[in-house]
C-alpha atoms as a PDB file:
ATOM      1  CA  UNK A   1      -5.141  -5.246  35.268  1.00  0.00           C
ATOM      2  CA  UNK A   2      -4.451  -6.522  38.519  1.00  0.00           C
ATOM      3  CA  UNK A   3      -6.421  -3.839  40.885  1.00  0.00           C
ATOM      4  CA  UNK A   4      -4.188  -3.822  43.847  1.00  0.00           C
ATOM      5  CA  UNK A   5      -5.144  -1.361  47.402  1.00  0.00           C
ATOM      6  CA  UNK A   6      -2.318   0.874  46.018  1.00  0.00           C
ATOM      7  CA  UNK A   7      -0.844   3.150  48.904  1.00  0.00           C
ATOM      8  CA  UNK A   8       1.430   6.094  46.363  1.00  0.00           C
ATOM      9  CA  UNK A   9      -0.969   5.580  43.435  1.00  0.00           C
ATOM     10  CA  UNK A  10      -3.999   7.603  43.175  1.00  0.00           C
ATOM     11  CA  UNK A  11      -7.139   7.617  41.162  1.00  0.00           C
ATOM     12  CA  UNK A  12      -6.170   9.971  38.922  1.00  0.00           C
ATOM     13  CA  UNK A  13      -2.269   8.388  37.713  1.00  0.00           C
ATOM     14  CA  UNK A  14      -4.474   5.146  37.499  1.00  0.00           C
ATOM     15  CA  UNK A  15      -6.737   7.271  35.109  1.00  0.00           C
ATOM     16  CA  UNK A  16      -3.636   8.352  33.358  1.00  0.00           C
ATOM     17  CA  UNK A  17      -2.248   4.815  32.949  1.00  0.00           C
ATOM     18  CA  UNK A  18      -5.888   3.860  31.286  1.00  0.00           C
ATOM     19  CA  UNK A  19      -6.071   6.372  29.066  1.00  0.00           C
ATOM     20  CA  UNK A  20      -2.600   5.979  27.840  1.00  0.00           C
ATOM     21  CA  UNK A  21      -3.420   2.557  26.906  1.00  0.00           C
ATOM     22  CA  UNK A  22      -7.108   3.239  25.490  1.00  0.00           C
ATOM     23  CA  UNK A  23      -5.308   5.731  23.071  1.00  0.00           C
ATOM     24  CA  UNK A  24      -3.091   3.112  21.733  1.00  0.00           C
ATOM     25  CA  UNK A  25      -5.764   0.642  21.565  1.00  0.00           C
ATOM     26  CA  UNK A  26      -4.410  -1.572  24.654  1.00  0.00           C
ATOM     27  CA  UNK A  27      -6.521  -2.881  27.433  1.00  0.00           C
ATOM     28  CA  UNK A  28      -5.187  -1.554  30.756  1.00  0.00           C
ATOM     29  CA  UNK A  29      -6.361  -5.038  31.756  1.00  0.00           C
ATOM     30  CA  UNK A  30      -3.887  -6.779  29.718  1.00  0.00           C
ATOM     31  CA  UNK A  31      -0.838  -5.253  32.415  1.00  0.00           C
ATOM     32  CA  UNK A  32       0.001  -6.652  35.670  1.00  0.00           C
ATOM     33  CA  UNK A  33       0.357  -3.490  38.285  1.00  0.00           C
ATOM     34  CA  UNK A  34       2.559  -4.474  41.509  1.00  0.00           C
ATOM     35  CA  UNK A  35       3.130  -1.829  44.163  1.00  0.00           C
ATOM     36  CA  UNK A  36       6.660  -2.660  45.847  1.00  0.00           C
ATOM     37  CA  UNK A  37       8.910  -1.266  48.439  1.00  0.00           C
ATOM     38  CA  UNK A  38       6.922   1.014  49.808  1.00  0.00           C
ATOM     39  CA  UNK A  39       8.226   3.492  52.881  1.00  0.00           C
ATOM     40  CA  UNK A  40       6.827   6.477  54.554  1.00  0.00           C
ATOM     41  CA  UNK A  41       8.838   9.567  53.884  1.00  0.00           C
ATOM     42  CA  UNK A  42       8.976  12.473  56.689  1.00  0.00           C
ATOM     43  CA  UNK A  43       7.957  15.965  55.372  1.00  0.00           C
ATOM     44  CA  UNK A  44       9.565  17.394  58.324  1.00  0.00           C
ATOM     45  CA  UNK A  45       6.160  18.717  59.834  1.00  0.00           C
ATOM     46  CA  UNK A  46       4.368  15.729  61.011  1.00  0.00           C
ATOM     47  CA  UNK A  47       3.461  14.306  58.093  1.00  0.00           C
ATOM     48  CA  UNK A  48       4.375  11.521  55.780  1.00  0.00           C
ATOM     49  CA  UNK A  49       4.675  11.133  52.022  1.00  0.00           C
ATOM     50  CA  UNK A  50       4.158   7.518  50.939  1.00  0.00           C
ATOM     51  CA  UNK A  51       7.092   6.237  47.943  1.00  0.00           C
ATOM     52  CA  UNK A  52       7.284   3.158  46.914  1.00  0.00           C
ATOM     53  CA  UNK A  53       7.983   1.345  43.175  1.00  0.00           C
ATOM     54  CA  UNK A  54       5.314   0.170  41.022  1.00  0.00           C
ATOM     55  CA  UNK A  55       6.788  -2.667  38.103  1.00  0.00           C
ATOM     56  CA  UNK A  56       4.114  -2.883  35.172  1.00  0.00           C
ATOM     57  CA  UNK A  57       4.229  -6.175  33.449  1.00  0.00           C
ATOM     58  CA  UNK A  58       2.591  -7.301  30.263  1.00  0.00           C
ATOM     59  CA  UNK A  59       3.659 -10.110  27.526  1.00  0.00           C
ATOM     60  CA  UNK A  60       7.044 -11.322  30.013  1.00  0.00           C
ATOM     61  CA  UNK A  61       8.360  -7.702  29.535  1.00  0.00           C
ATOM     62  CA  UNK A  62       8.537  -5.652  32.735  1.00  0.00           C
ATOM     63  CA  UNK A  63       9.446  -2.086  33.730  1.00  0.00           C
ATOM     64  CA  UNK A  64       9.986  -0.483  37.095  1.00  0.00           C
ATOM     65  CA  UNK A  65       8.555   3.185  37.862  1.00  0.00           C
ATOM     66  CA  UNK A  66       8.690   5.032  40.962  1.00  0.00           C
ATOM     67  CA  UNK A  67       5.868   6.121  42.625  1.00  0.00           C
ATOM     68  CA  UNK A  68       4.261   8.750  45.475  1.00  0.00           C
ATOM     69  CA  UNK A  69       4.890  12.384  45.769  1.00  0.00           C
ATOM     70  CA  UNK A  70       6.531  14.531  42.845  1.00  0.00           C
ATOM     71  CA  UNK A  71       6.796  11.334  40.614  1.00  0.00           C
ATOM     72  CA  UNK A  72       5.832  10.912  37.007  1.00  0.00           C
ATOM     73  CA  UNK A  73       5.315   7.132  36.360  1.00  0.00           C
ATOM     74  CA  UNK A  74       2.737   7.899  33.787  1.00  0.00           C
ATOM     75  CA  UNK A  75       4.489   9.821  31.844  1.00  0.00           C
ATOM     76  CA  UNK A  76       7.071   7.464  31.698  1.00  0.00           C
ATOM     77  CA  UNK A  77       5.145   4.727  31.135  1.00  0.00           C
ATOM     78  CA  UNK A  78       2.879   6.303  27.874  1.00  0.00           C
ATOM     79  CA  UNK A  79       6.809   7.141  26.897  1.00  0.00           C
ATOM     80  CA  UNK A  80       7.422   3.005  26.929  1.00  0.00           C
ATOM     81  CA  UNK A  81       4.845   2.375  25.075  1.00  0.00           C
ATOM     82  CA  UNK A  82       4.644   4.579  22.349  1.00  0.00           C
ATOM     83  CA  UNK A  83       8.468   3.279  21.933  1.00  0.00           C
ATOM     84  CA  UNK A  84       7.145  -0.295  21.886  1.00  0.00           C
ATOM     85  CA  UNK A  85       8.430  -1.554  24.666  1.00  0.00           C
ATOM     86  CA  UNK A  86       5.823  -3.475  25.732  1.00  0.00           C
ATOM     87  CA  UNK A  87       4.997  -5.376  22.692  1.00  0.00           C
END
C-alpha cells in the first residue's frame, strides 16, 4: 500500500480500509492509495473541512472514492470488493 501524508483520510478510515481487506484475505499492501484534488471547504465559522478524491488501484482495475468530512469511502470500497471488483 502506497502510505501517502493523506490530508481527508484519517487513521481510523485507513484502519477501516485494512480490515476490510484482512477479512477477505487481501493485503492492504497489494492496493495503490492516491489522494487527488484536494480543496479546503469553508464551514462558515472560520474553519475548513479538507475534500479531496482518493482512487484505489490494484491488478490495472481502479476506483475513485471521495474523501474528507461526512464521506463513506470505506464503506464503499468493502462494497467493491465483496462484489469482486477488484479481482
Amino acid at each position: 500500500m502506497n502510505n501517502n501524508n493523506f490530508q481527508t483520510i484519517n487513521h481510523s478510515e485507513l484502519q477501516d480500509f485494512k480490515k476490510s481487506c484482512k477479512d477477505r484475505g487481501i493485503n492492504p499492501g497489494d492496493f495503490n492509495l492516491q489522494e487527488h484534488d484536494v480543496t479546503q471547504t469553508p464551514t462558515g465559522n472560520g474553519l475548513f473541512h479538507p475534500n479531496g478524491k482518493l482512487t484505489i488501484s490494484k491488478n490495472g482495475k481502479s476506483k475513485t472514492y471521495e474523501t474528507g468530512n461526512d464521506t463513506h469511502w470505506p464503506a464503499d470500497f468493502d462494497k467493491d470488493l465483496r462484489s469482486g471488483f477488484f479481482n
